[in-house]
N, C-alpha and C. Protein backbone atom coordinates (compact mmCIF):
# COMPACT_ATOMS: atom_id res chain seq x y z
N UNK A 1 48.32 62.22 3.83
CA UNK A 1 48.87 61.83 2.56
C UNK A 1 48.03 62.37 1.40
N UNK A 2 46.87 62.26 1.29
CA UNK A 2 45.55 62.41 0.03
C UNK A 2 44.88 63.28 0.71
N UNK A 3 44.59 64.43 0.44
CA UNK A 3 43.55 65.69 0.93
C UNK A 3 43.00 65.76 -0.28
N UNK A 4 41.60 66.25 -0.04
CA UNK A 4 40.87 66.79 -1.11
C UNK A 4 40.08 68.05 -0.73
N UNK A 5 39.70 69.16 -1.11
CA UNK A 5 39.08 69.92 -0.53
C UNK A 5 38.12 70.68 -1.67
N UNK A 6 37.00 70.43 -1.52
CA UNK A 6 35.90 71.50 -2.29
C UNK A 6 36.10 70.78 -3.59
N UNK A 7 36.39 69.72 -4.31
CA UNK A 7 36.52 69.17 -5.15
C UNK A 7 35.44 69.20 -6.04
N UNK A 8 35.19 70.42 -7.21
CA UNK A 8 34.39 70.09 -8.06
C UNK A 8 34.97 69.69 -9.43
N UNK A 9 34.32 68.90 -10.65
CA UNK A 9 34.81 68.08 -11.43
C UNK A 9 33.56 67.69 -12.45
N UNK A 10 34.28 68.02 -14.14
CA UNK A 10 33.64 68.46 -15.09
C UNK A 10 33.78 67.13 -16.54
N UNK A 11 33.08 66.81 -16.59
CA UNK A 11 33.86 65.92 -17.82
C UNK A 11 32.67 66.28 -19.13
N UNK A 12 33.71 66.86 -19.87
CA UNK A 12 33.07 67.73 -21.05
C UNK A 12 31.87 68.63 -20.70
N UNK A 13 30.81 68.80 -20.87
CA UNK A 13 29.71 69.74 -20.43
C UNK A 13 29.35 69.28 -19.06
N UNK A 14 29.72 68.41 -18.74
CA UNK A 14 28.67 67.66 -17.54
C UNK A 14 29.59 67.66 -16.25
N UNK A 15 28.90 68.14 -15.20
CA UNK A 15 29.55 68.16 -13.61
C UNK A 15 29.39 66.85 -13.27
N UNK A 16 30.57 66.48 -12.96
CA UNK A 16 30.07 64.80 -11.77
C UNK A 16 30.24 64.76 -10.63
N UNK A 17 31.07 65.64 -10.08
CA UNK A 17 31.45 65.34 -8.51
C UNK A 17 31.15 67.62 -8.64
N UNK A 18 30.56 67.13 -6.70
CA UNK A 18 30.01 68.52 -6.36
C UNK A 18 30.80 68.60 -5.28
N UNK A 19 31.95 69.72 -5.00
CA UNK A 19 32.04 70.13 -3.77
C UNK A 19 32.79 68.94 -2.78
N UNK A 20 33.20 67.96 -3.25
CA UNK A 20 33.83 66.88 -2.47
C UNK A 20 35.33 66.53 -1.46
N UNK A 21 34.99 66.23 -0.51
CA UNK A 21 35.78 66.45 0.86
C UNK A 21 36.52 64.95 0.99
N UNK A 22 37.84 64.55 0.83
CA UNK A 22 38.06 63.70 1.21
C UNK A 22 39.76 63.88 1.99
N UNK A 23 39.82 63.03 3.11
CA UNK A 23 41.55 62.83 3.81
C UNK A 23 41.29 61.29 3.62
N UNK A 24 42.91 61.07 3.02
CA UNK A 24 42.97 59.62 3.71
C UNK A 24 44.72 60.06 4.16
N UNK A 25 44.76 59.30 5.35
CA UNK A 25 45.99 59.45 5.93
C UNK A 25 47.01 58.22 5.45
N UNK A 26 48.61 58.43 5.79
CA UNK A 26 49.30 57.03 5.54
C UNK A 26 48.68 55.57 6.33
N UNK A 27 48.77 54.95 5.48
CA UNK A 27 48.57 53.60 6.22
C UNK A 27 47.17 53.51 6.59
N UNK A 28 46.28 53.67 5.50
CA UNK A 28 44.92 53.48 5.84
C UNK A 28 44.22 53.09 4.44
N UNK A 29 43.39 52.42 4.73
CA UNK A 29 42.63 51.65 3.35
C UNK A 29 41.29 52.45 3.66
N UNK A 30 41.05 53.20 1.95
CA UNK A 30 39.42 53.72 2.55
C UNK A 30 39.03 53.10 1.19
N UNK A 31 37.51 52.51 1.24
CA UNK A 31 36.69 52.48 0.06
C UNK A 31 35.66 52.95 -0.31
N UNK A 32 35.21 53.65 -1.58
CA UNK A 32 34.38 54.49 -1.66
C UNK A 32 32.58 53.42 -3.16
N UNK A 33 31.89 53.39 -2.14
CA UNK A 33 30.58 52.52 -2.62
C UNK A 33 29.88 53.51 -3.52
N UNK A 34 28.84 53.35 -4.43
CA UNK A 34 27.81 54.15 -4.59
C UNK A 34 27.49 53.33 -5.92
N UNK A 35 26.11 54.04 -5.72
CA UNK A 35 25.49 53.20 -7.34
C UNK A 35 26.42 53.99 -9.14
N UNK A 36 26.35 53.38 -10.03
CA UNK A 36 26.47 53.55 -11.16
C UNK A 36 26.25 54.60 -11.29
N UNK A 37 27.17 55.39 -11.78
CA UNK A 37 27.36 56.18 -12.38
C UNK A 37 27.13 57.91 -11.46
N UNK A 38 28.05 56.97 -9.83
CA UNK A 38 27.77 58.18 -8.94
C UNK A 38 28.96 58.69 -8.76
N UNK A 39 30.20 58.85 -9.56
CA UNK A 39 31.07 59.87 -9.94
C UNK A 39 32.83 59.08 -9.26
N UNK A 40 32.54 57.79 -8.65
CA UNK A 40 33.24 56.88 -8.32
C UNK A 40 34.87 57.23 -8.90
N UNK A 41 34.54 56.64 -10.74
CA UNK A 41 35.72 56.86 -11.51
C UNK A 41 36.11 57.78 -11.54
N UNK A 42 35.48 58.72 -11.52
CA UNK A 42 35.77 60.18 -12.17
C UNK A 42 36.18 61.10 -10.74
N UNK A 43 36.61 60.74 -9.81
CA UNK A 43 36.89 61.06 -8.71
C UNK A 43 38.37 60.23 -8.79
N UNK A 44 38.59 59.02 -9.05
CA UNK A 44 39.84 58.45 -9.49
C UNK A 44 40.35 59.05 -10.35
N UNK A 45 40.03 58.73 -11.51
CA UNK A 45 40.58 59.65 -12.25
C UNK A 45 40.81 61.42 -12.25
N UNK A 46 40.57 62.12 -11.33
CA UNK A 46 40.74 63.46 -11.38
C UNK A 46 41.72 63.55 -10.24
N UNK A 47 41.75 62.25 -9.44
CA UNK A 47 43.09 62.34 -8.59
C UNK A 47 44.51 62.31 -9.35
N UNK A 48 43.98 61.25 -10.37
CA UNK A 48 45.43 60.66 -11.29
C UNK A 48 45.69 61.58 -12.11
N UNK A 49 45.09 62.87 -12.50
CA UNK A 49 45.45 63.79 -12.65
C UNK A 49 44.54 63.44 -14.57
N UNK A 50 44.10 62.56 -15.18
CA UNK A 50 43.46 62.15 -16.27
C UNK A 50 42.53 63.94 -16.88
N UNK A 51 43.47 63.73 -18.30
CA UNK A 51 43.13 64.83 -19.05
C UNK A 51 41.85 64.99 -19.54
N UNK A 52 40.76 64.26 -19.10
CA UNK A 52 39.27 64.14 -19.31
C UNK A 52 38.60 65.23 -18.11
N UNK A 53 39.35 64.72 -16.68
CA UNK A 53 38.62 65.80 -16.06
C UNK A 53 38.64 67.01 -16.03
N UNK A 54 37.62 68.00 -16.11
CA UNK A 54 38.22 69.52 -15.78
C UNK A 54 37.93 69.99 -14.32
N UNK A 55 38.84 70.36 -13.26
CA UNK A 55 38.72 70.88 -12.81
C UNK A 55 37.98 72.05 -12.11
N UNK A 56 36.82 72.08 -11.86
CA UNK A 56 36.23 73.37 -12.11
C UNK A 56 36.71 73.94 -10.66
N UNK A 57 37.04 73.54 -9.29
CA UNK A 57 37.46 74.46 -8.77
C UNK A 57 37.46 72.94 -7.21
N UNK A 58 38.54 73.74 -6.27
CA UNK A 58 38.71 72.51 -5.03
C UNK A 58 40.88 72.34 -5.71
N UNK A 59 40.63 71.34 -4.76
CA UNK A 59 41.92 71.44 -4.35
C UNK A 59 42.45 70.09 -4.18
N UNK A 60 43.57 69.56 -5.02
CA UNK A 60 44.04 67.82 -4.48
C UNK A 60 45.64 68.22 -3.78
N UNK A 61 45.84 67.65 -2.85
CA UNK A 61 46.82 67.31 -2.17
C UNK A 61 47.36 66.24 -2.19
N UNK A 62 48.86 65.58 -1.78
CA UNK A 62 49.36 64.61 -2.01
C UNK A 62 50.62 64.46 -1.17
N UNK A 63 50.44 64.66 0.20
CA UNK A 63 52.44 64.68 0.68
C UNK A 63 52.27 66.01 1.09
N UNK A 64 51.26 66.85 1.46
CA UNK A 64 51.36 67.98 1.38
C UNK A 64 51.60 69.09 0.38
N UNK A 65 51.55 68.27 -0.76
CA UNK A 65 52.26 69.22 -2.40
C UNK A 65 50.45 69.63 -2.63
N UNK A 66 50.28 70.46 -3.61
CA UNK A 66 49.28 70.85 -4.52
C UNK A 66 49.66 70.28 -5.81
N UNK A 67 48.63 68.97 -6.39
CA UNK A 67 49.17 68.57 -7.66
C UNK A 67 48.02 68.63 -8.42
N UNK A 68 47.20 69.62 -7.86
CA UNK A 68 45.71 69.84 -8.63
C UNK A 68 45.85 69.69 -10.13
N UNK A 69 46.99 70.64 -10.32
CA UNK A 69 47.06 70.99 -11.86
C UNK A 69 48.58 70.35 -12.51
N UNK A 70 49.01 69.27 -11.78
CA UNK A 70 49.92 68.04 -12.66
C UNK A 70 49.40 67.28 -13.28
N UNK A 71 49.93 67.03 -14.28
CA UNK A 71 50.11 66.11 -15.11
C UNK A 71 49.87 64.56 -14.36
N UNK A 72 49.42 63.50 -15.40
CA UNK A 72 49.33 62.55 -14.64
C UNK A 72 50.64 61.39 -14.68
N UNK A 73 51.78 62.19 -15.45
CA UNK A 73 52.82 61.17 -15.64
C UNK A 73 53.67 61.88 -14.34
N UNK A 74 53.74 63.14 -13.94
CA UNK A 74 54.06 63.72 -12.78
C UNK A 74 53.46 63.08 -11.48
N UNK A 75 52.83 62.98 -11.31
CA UNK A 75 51.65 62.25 -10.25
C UNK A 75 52.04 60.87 -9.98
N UNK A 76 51.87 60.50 -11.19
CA UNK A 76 52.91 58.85 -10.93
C UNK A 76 54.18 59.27 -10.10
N UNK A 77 55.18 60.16 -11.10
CA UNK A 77 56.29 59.95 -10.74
C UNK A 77 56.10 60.40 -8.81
N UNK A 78 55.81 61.04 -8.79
CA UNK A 78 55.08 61.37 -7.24
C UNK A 78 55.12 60.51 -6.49
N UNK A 79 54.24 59.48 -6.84
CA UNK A 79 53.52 58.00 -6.03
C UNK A 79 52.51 57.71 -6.21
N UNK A 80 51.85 58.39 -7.09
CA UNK A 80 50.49 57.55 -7.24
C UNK A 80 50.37 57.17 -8.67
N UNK A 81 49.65 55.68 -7.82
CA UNK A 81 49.21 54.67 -8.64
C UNK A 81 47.98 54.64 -9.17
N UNK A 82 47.82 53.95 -9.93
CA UNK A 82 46.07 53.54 -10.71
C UNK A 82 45.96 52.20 -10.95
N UNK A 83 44.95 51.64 -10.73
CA UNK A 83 44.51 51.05 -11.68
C UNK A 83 43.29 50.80 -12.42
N UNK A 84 43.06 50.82 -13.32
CA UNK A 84 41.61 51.36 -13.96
C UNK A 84 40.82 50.26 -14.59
N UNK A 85 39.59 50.75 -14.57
CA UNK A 85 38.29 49.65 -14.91
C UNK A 85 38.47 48.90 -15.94
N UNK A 86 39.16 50.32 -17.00
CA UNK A 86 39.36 49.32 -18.29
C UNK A 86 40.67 49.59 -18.91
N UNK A 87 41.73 48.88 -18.72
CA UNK A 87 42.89 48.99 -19.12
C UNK A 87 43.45 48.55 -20.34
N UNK A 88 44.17 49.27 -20.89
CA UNK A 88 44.19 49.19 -22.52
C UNK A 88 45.30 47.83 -22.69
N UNK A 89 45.11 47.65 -24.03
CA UNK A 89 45.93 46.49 -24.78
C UNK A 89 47.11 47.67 -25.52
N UNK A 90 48.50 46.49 -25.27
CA UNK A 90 49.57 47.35 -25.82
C UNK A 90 50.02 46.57 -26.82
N UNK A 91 49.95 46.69 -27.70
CA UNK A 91 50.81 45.80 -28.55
C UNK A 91 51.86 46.17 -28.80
N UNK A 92 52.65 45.21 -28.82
CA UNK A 92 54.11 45.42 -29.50
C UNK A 92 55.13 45.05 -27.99
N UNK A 93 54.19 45.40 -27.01
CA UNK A 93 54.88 45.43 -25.78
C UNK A 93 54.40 44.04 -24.89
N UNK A 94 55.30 43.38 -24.42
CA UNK A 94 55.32 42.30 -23.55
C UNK A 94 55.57 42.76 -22.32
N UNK A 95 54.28 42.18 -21.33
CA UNK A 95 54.38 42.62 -19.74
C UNK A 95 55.51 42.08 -19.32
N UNK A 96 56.55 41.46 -19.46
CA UNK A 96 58.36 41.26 -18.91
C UNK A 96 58.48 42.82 -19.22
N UNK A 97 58.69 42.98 -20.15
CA UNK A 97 59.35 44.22 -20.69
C UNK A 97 58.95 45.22 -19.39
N UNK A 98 57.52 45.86 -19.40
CA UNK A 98 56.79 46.84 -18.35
C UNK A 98 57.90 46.27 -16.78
N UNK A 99 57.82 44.83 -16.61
CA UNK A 99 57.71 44.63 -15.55
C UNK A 99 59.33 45.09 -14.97
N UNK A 100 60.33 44.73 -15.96
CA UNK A 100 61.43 45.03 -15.92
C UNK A 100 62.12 46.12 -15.56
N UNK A 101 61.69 46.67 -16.25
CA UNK A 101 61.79 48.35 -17.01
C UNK A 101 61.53 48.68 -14.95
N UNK A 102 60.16 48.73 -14.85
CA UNK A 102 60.20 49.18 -13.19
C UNK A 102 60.76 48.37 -11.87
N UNK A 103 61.25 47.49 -12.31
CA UNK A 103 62.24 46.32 -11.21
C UNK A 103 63.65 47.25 -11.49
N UNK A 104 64.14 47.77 -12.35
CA UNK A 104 65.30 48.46 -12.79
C UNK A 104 65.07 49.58 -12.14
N UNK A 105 64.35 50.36 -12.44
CA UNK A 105 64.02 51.73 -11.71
C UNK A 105 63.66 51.72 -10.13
N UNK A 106 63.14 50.77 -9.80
CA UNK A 106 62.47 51.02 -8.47
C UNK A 106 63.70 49.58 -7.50
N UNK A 107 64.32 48.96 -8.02
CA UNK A 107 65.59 48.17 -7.50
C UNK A 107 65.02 46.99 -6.69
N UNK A 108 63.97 46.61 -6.87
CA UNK A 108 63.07 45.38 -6.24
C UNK A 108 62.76 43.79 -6.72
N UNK A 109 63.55 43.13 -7.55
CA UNK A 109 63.17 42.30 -8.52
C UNK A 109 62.92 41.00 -7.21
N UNK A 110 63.15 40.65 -6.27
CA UNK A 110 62.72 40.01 -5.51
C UNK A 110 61.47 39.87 -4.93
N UNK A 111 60.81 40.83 -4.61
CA UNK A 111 59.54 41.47 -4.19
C UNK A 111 58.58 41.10 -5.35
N UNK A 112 59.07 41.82 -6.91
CA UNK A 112 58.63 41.51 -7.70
C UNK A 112 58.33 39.92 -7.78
N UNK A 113 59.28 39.12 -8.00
CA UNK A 113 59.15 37.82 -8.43
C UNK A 113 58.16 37.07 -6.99
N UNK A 114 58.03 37.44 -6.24
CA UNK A 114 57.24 37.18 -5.29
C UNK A 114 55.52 37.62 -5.71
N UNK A 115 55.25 38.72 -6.18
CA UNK A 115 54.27 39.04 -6.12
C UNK A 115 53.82 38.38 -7.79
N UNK A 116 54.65 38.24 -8.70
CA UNK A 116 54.27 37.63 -9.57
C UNK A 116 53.89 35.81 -9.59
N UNK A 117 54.24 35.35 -8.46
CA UNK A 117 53.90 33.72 -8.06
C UNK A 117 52.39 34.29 -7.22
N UNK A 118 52.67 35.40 -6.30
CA UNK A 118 51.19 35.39 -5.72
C UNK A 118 49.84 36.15 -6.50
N UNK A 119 50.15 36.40 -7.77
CA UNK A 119 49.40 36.68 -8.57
C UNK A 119 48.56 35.73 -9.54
N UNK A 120 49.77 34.90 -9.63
CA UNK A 120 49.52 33.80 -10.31
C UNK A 120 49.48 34.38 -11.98
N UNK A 121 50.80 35.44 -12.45
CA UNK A 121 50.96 35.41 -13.96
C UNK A 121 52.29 35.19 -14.87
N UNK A 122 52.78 34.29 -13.50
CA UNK A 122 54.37 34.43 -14.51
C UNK A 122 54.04 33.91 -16.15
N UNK A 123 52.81 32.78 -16.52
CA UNK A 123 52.62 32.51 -17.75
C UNK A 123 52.22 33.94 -18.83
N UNK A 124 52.16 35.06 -18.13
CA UNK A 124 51.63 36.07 -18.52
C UNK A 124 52.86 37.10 -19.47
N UNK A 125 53.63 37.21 -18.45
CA UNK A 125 54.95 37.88 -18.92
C UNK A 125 55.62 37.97 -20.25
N UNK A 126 55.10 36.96 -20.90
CA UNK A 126 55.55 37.09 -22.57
C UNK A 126 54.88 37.14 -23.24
N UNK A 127 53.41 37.69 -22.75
CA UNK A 127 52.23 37.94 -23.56
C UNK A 127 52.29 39.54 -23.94
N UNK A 128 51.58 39.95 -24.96
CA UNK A 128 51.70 41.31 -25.44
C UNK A 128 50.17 42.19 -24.05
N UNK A 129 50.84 43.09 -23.73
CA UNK A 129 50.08 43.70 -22.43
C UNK A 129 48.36 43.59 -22.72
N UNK A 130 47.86 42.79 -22.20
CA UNK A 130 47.13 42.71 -21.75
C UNK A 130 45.67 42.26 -23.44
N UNK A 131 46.50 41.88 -24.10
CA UNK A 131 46.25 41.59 -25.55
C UNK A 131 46.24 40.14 -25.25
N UNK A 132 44.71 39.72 -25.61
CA UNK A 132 43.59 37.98 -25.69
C UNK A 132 43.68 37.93 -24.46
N UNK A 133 43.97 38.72 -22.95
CA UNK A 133 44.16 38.12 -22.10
C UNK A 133 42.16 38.18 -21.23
N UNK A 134 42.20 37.24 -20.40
CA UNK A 134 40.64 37.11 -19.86
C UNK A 134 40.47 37.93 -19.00
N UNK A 135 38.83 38.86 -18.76
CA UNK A 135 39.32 39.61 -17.68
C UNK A 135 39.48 39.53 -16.50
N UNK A 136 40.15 38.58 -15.58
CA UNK A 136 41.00 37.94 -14.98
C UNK A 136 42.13 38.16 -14.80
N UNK A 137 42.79 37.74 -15.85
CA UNK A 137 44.29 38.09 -16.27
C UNK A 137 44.77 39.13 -16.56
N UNK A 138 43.68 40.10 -17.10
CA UNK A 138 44.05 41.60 -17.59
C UNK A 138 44.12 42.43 -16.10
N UNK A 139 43.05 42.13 -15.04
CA UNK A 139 43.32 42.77 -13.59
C UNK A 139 44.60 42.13 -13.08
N UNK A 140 44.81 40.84 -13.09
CA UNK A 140 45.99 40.47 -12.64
C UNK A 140 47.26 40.84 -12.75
N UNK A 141 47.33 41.28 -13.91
CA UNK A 141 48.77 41.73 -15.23
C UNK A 141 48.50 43.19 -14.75
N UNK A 142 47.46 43.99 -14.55
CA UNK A 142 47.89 45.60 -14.36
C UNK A 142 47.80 45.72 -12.74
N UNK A 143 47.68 44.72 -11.48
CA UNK A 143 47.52 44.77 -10.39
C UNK A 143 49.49 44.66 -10.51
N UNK A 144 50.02 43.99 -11.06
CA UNK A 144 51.56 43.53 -11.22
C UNK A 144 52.29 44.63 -11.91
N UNK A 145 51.72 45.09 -12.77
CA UNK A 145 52.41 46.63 -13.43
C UNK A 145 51.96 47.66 -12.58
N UNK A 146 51.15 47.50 -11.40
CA UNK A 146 50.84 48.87 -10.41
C UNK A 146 52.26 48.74 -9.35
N UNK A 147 52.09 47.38 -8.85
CA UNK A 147 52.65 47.40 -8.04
C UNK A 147 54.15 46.99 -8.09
N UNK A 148 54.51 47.04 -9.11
CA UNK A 148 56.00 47.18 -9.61
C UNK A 148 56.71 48.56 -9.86
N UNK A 149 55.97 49.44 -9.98
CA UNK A 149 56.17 50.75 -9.75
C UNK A 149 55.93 51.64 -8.41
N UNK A 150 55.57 50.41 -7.98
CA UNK A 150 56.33 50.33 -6.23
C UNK A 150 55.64 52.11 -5.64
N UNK A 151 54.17 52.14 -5.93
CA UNK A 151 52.97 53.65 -5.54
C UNK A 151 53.41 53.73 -4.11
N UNK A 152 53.39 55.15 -3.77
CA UNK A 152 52.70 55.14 -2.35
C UNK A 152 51.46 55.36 -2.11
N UNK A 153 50.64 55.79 -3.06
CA UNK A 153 49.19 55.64 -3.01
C UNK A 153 48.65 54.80 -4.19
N UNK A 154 47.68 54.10 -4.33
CA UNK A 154 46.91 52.90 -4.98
C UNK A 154 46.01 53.42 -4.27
N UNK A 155 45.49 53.78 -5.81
CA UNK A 155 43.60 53.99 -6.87
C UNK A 155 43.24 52.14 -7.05
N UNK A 156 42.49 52.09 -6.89
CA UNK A 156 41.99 50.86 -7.58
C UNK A 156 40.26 51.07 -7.87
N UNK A 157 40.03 51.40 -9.39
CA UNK A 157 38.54 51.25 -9.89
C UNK A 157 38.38 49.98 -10.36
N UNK A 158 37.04 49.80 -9.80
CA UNK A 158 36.85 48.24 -9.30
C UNK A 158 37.49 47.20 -9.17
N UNK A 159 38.17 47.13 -8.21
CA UNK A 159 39.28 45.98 -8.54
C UNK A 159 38.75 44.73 -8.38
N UNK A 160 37.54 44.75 -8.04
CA UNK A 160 36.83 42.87 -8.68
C UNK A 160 36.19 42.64 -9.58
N UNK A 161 36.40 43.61 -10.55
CA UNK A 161 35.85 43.23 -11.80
C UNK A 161 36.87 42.39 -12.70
N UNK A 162 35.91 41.08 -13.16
CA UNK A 162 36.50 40.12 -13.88
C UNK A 162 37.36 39.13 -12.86
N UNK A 163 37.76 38.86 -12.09
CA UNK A 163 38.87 38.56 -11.21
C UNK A 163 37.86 37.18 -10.05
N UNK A 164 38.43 36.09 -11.01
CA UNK A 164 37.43 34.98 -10.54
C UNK A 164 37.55 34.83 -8.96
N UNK A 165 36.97 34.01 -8.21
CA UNK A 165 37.08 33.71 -7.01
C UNK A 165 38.37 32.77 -6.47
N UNK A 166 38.68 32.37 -7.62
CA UNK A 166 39.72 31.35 -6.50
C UNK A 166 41.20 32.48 -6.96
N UNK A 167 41.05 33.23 -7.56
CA UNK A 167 42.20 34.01 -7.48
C UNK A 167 41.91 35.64 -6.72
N UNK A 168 40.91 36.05 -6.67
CA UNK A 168 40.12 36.79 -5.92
C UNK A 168 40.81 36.91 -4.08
N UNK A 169 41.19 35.90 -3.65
CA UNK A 169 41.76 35.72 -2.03
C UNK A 169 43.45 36.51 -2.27
């Protein structure tokens, strides 16, 4: 499903990732550890295709496609998902709206309404995205906008950050 090959990766003057080798096949959970500031994100993000990284040379795969050099709204449309460390506030926009919008497109509103009780944010849904919310609620609310767009691959940078323990299980 996810190949990577020779993966090097540039963000503005500075190299972060050297030469990097990764497969993950369907139906497999891999997680990747390392201390601060050992190229973690920036390995996410250069999958999601994020206009920060440059490319300096290597190869991403996806399904067997080459999407080295897509776009990251292409990439979505693809199947891959994100979700990121620090996810922005939308104003103007209410997470119903997001959530809708991809229950319409992706034909799942059951699934949905399921995963929104096991999230624990239906109080969330008429809040403006991710605007006063705790960071708790802000992983919760974009774990629910990932997976309403129904990925075949899911990025998740750090997904226990902020995300208390009794909602954490």
């Amino acid at each position: 499903m996810l190949e990577i090959r020779d993966l090097s990766v540039a963000i503005g003057d500075r190299q972060i990732l050297h030469d990097v080798n990764l497969w993950v096949p369907v139906g497999e959970t891999h997680a990747l550890f390392g201390p601060n500031g050992g190229g973690k994100t920036t390995l996410l993000m250069a999958i999601m295709g994020s206009p920060r990284c440059r490319i300096i040379k290597g190869e991403i795969r996806f399904d067997g496609q080459d999407v080295t050099d897509l776009p990251m709204d292409e990439r979505a449309r693809l199947g891959i998902g994100m979700s990121f460390q620090r996810p922005p506030t939308v104003r103007g926009v209410k997470t119903r709206d997001i959530i809708e919008a991809a229950a319409e497109k992706h034909g799942d509103g059951e699934s949905l309404a399921h995963i929104v009780n096991s999230l624990n944010v239906a109080d969330l849904l008429d809040r403006e995205v991710n605007h006063g919310f705790s960071g708790g609620e802000i992983k919760r609310s974009e774990l629910l906008q990932l997976f309403a767009q129904a990925p075949r691959l899911v990025l998740l940078d750090e997904p226990e950050s902020g995300v208390d323990l009794v909602n954490m299980a």
